[in-house]
PDB file of N, CA and C in Angstrom:
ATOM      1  N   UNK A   1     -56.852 138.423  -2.625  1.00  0.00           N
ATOM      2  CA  UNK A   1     -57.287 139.218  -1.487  1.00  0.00           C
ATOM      3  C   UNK A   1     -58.368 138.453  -0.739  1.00  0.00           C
ATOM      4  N   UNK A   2     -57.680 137.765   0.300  1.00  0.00           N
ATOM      5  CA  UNK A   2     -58.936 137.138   1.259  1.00  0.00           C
ATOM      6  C   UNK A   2     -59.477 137.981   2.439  1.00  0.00           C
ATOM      7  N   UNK A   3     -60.653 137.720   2.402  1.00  0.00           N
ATOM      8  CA  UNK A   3     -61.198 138.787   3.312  1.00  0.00           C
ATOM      9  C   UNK A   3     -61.383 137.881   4.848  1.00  0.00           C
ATOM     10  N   UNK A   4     -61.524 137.157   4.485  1.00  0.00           N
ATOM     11  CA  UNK A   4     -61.692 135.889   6.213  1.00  0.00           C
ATOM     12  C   UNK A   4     -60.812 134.985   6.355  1.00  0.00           C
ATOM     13  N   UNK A   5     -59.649 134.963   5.314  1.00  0.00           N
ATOM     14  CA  UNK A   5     -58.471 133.806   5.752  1.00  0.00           C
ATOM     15  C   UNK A   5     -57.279 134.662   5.623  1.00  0.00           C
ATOM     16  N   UNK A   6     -55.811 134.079   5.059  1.00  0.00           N
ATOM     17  CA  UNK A   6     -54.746 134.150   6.039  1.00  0.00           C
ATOM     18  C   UNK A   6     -54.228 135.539   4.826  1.00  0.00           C
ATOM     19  N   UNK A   7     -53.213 136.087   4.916  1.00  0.00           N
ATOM     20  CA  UNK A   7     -53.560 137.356   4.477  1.00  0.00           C
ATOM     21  C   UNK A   7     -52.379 136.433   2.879  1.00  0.00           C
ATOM     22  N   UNK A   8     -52.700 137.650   1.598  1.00  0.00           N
ATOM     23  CA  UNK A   8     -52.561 136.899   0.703  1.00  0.00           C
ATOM     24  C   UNK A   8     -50.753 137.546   0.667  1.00  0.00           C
ATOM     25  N   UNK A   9     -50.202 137.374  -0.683  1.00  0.00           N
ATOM     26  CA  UNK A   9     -48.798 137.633  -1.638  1.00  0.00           C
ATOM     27  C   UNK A   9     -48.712 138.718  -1.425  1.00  0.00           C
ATOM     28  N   UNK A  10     -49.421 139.532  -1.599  1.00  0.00           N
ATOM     29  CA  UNK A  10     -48.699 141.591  -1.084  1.00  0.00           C
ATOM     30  C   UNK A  10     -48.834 141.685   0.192  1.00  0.00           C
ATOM     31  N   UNK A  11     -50.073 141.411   0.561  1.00  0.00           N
ATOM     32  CA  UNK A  11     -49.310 142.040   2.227  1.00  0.00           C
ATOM     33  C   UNK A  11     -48.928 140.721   3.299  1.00  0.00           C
ATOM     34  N   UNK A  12     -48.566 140.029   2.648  1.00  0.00           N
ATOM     35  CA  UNK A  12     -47.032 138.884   3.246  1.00  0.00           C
ATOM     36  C   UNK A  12     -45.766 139.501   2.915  1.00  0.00           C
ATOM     37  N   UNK A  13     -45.589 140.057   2.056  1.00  0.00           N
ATOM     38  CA  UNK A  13     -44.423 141.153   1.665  1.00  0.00           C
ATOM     39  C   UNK A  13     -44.166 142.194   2.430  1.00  0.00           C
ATOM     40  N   UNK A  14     -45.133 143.100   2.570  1.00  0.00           N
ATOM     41  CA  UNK A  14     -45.358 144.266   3.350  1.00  0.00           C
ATOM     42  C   UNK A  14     -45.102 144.034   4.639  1.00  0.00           C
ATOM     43  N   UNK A  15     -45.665 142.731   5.291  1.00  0.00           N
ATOM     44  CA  UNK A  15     -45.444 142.209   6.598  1.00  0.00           C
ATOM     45  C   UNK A  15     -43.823 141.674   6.715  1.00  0.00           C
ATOM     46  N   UNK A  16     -43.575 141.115   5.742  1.00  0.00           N
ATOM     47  CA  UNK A  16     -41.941 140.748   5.884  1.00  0.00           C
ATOM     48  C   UNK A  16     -41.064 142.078   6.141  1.00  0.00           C
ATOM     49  N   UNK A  17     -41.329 142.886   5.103  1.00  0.00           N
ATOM     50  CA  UNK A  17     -40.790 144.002   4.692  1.00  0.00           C
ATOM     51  C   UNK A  17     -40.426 144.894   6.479  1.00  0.00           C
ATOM     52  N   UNK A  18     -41.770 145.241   6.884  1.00  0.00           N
ATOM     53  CA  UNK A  18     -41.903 145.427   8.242  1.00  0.00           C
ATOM     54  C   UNK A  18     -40.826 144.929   9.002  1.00  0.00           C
ATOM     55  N   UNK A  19     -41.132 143.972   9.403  1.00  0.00           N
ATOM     56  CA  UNK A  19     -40.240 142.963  10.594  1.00  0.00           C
ATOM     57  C   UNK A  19     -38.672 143.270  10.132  1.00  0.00           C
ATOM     58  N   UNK A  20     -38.261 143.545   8.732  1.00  0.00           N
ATOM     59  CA  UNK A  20     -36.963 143.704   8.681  1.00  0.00           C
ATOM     60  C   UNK A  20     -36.007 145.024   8.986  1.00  0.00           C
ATOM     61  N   UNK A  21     -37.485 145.675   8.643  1.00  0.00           N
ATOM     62  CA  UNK A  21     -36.774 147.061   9.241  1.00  0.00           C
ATOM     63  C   UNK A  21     -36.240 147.572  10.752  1.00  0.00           C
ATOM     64  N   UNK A  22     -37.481 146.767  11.423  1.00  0.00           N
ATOM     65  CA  UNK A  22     -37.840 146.605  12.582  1.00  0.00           C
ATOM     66  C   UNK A  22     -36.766 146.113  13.472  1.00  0.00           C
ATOM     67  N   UNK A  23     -36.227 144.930  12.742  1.00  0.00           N
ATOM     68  CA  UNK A  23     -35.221 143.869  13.675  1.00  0.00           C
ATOM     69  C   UNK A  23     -34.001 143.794  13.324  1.00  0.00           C
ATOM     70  N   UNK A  24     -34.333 144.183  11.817  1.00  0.00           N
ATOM     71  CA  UNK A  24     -32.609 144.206  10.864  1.00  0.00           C
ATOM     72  C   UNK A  24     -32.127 142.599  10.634  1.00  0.00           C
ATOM     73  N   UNK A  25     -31.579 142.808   9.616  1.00  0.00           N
ATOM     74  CA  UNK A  25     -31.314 141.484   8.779  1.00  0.00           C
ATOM     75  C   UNK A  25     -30.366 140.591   9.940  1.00  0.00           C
ATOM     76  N   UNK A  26     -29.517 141.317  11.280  1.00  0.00           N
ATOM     77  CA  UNK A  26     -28.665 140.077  12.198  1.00  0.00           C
ATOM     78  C   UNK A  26     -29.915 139.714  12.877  1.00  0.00           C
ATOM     79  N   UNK A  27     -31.099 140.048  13.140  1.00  0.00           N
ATOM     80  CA  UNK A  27     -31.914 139.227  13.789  1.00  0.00           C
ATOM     81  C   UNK A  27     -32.665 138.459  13.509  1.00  0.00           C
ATOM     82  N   UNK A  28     -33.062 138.195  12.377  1.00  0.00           N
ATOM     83  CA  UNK A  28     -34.282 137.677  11.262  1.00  0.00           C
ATOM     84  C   UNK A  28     -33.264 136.336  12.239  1.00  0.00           C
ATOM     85  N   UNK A  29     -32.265 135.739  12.193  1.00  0.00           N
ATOM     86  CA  UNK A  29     -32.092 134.194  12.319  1.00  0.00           C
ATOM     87  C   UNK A  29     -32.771 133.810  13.932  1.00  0.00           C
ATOM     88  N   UNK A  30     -32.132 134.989  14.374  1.00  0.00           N
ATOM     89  CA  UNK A  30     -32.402 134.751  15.717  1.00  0.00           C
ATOM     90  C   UNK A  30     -34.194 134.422  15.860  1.00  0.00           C
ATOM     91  N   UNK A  31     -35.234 135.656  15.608  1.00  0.00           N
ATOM     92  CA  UNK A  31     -36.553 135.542  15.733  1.00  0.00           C
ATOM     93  C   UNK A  31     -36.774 134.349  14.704  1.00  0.00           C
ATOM     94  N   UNK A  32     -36.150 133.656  13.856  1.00  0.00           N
ATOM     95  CA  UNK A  32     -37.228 132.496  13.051  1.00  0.00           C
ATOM     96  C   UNK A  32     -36.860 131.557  14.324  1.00  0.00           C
ATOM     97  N   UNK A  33     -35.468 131.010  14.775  1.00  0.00           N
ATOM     98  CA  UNK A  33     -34.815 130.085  15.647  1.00  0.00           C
ATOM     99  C   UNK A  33     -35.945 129.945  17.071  1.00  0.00           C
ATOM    100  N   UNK A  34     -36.349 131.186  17.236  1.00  0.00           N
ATOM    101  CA  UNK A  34     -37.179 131.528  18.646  1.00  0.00           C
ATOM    102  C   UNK A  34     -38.486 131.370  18.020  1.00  0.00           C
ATOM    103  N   UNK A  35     -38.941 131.684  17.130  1.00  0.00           N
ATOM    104  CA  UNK A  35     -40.226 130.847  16.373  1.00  0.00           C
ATOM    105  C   UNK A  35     -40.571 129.841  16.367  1.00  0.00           C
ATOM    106  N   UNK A  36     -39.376 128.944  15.791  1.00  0.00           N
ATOM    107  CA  UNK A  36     -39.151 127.553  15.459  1.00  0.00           C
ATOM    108  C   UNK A  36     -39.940 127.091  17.044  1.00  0.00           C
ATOM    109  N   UNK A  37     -38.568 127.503  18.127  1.00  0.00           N
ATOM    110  CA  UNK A  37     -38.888 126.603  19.405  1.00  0.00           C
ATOM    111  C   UNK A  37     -40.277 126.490  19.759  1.00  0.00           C
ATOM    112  N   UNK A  38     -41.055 127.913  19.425  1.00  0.00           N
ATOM    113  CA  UNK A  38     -42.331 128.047  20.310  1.00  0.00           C
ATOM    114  C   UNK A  38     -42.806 127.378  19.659  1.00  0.00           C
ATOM    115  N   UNK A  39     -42.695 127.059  18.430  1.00  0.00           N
ATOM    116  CA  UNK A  39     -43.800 126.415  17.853  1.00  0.00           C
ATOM    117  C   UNK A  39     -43.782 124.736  17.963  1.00  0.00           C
ATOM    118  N   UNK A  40     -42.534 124.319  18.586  1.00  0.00           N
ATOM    119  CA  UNK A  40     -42.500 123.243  18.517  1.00  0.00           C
ATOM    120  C   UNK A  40     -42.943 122.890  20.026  1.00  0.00           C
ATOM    121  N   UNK A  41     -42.465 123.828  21.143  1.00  0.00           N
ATOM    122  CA  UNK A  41     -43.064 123.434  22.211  1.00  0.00           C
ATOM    123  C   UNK A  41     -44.535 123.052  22.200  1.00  0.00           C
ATOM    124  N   UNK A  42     -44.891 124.290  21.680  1.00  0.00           N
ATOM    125  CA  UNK A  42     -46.436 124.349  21.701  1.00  0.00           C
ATOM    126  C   UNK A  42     -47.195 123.114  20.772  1.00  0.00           C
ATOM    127  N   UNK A  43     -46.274 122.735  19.942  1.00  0.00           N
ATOM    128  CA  UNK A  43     -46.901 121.511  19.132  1.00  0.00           C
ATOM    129  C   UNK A  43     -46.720 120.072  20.102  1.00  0.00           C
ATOM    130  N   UNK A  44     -45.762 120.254  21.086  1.00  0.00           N
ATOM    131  CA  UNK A  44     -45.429 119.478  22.359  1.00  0.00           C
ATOM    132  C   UNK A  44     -46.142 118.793  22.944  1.00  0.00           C
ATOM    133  N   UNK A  45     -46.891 120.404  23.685  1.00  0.00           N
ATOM    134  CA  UNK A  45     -47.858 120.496  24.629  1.00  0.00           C
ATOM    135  C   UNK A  45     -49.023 120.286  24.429  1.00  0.00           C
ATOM    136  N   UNK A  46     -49.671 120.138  22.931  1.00  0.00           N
ATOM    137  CA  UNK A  46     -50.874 119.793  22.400  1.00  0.00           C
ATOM    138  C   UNK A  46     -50.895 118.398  22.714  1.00  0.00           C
ATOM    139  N   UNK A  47     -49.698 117.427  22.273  1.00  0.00           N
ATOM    140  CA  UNK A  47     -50.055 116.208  22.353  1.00  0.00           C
ATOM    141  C   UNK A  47     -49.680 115.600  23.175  1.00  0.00           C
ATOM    142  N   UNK A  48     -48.590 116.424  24.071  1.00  0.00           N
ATOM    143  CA  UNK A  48     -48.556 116.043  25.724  1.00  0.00           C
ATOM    144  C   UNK A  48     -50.318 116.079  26.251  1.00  0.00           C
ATOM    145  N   UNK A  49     -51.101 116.618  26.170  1.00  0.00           N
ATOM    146  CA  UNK A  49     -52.550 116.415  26.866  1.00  0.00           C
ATOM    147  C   UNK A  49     -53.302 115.038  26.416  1.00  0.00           C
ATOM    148  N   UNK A  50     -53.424 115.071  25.253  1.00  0.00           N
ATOM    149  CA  UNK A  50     -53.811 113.951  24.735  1.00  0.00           C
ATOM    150  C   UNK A  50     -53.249 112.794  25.465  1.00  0.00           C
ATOM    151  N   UNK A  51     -51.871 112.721  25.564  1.00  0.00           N
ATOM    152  CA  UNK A  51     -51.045 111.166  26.210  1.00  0.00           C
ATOM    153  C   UNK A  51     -51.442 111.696  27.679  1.00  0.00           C
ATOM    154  N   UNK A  52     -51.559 112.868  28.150  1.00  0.00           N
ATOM    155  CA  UNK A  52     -51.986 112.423  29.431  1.00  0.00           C
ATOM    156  C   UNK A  52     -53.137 111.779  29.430  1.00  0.00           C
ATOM    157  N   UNK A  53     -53.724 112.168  29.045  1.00  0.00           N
ATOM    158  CA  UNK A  53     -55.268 111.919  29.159  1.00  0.00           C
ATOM    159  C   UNK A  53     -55.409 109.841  28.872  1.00  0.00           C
ATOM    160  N   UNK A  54     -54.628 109.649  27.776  1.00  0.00           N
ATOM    161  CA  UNK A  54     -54.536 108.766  28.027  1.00  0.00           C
ATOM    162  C   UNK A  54     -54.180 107.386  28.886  1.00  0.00           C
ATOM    163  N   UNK A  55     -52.780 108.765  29.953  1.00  0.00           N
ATOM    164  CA  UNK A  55     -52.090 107.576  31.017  1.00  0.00           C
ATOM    165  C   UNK A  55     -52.898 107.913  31.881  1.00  0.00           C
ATOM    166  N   UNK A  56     -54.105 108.352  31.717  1.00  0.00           N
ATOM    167  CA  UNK A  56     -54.801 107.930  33.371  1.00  0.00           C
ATOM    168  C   UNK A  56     -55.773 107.143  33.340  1.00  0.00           C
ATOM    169  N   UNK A  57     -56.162 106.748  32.096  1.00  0.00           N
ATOM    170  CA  UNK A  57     -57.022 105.326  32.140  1.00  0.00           C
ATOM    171  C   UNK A  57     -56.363 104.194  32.802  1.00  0.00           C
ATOM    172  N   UNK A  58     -55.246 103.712  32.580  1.00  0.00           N
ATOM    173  CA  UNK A  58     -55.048 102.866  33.357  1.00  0.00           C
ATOM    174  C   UNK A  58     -54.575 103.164  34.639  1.00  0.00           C
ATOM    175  N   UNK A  59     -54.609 104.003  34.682  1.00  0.00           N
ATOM    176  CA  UNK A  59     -54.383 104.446  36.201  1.00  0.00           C
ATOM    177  C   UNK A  59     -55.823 104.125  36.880  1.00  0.00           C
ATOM    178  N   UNK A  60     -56.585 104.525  36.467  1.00  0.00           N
ATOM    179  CA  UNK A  60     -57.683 104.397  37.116  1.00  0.00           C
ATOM    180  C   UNK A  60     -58.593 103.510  37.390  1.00  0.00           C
ATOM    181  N   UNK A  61     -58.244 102.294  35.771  1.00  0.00           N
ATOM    182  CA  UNK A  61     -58.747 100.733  36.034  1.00  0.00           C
ATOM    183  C   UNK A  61     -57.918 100.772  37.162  1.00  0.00           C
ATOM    184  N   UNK A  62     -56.594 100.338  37.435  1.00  0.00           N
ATOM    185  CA  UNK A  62     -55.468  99.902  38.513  1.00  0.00           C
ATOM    186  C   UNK A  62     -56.165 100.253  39.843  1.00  0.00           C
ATOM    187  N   UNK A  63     -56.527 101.261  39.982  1.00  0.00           N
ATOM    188  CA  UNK A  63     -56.978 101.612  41.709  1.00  0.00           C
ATOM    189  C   UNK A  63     -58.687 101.071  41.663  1.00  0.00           C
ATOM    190  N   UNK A  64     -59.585 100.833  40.575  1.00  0.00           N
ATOM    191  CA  UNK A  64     -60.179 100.056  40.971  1.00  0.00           C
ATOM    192  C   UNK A  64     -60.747  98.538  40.897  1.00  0.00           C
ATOM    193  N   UNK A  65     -59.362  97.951  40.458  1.00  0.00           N
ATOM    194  CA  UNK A  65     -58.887  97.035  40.785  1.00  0.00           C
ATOM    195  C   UNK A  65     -58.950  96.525  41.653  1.00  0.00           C
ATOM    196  N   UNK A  66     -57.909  97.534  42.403  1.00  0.00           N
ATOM    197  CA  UNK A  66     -57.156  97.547  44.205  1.00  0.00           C
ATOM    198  C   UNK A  66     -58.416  97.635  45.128  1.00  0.00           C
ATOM    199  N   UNK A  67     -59.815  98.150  44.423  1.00  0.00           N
ATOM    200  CA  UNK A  67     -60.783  99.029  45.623  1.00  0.00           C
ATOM    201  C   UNK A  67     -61.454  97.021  45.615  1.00  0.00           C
ATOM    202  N   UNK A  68     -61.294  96.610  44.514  1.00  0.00           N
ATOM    203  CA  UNK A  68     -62.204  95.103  44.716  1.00  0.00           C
ATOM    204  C   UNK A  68     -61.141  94.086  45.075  1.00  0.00           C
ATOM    205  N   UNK A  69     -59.946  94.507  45.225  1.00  0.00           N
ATOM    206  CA  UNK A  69     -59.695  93.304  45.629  1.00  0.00           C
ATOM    207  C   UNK A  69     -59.691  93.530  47.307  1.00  0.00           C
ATOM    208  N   UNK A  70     -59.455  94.960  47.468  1.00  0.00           N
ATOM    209  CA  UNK A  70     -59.716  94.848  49.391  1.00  0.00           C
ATOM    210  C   UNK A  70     -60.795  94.924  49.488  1.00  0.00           C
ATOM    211  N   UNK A  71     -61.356  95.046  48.830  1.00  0.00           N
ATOM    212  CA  UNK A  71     -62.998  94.895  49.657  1.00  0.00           C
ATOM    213  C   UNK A  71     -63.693  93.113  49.311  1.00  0.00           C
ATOM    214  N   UNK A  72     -62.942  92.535  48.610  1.00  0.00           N
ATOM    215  CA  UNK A  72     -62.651  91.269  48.616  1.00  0.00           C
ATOM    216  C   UNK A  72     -62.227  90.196  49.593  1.00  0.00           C
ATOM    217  N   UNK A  73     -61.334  91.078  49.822  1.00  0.00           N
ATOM    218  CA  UNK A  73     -60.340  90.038  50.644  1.00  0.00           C
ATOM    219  C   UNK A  73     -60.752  90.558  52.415  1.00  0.00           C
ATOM    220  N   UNK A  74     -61.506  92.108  52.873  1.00  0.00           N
ATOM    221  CA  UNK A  74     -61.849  91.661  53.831  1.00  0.00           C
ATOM    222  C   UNK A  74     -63.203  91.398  54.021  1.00  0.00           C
ATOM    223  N   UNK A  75     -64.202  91.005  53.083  1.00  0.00           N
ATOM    224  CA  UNK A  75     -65.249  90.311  53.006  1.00  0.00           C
ATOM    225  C   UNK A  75     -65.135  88.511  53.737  1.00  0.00           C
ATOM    226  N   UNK A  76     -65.612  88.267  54.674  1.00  0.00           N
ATOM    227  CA  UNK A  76     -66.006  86.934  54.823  1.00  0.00           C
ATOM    228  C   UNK A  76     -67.082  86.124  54.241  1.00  0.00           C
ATOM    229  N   UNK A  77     -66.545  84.909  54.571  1.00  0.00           N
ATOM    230  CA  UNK A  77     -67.847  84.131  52.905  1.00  0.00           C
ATOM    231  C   UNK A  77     -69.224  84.598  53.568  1.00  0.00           C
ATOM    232  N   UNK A  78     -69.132  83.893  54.597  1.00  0.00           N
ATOM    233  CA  UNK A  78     -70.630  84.394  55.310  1.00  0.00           C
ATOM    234  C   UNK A  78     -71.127  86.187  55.943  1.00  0.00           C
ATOM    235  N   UNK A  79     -70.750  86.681  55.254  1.00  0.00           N
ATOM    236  CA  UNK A  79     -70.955  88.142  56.143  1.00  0.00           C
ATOM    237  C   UNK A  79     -72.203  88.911  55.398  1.00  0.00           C
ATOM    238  N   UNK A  80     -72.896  88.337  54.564  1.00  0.00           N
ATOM    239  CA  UNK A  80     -73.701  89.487  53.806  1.00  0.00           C
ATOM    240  C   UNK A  80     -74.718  90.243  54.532  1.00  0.00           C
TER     241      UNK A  80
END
């Protein structure tokens, strides 16, 4: 019996028990199948942020790159 974490062996039963009455044994495949997906999207989308986050570093060296080389190239030797 945990009082601050995930619930224990009887009432994981009780909770199963529930949902079956609820949905009936032709749906149990269907709701795990629709479980499955969300959970995989959502495990997706966690590390879709991360790789974004990552493809914009070089995105962002790249444009300022671009900002020194035009401000390079219309610099004259003598213009300071």
């Amino acid at each position: 019996m945990a009082v601050f974490g995930l619930p224990g062996g009887s009432e994981l039963i009780i909770v199963l028990l529930i949902v079956l009455v609820l949905f009936g044994p032709s749906q149990l495949p269907k709701l795990a199948k629709m479980f499955g997906k969300s959970a995989k999207a959502l495990r997706e989308g966690m590390e879709g942020t991360t790789d974004d986050e990552e493809d914009e570093k070089p995105v962002a060296k790249a444009e300022k790159k671009a900002a020194k080389a035009s401000e390079s190239e219309g610099a004259e030797p003598g213009d300071e």
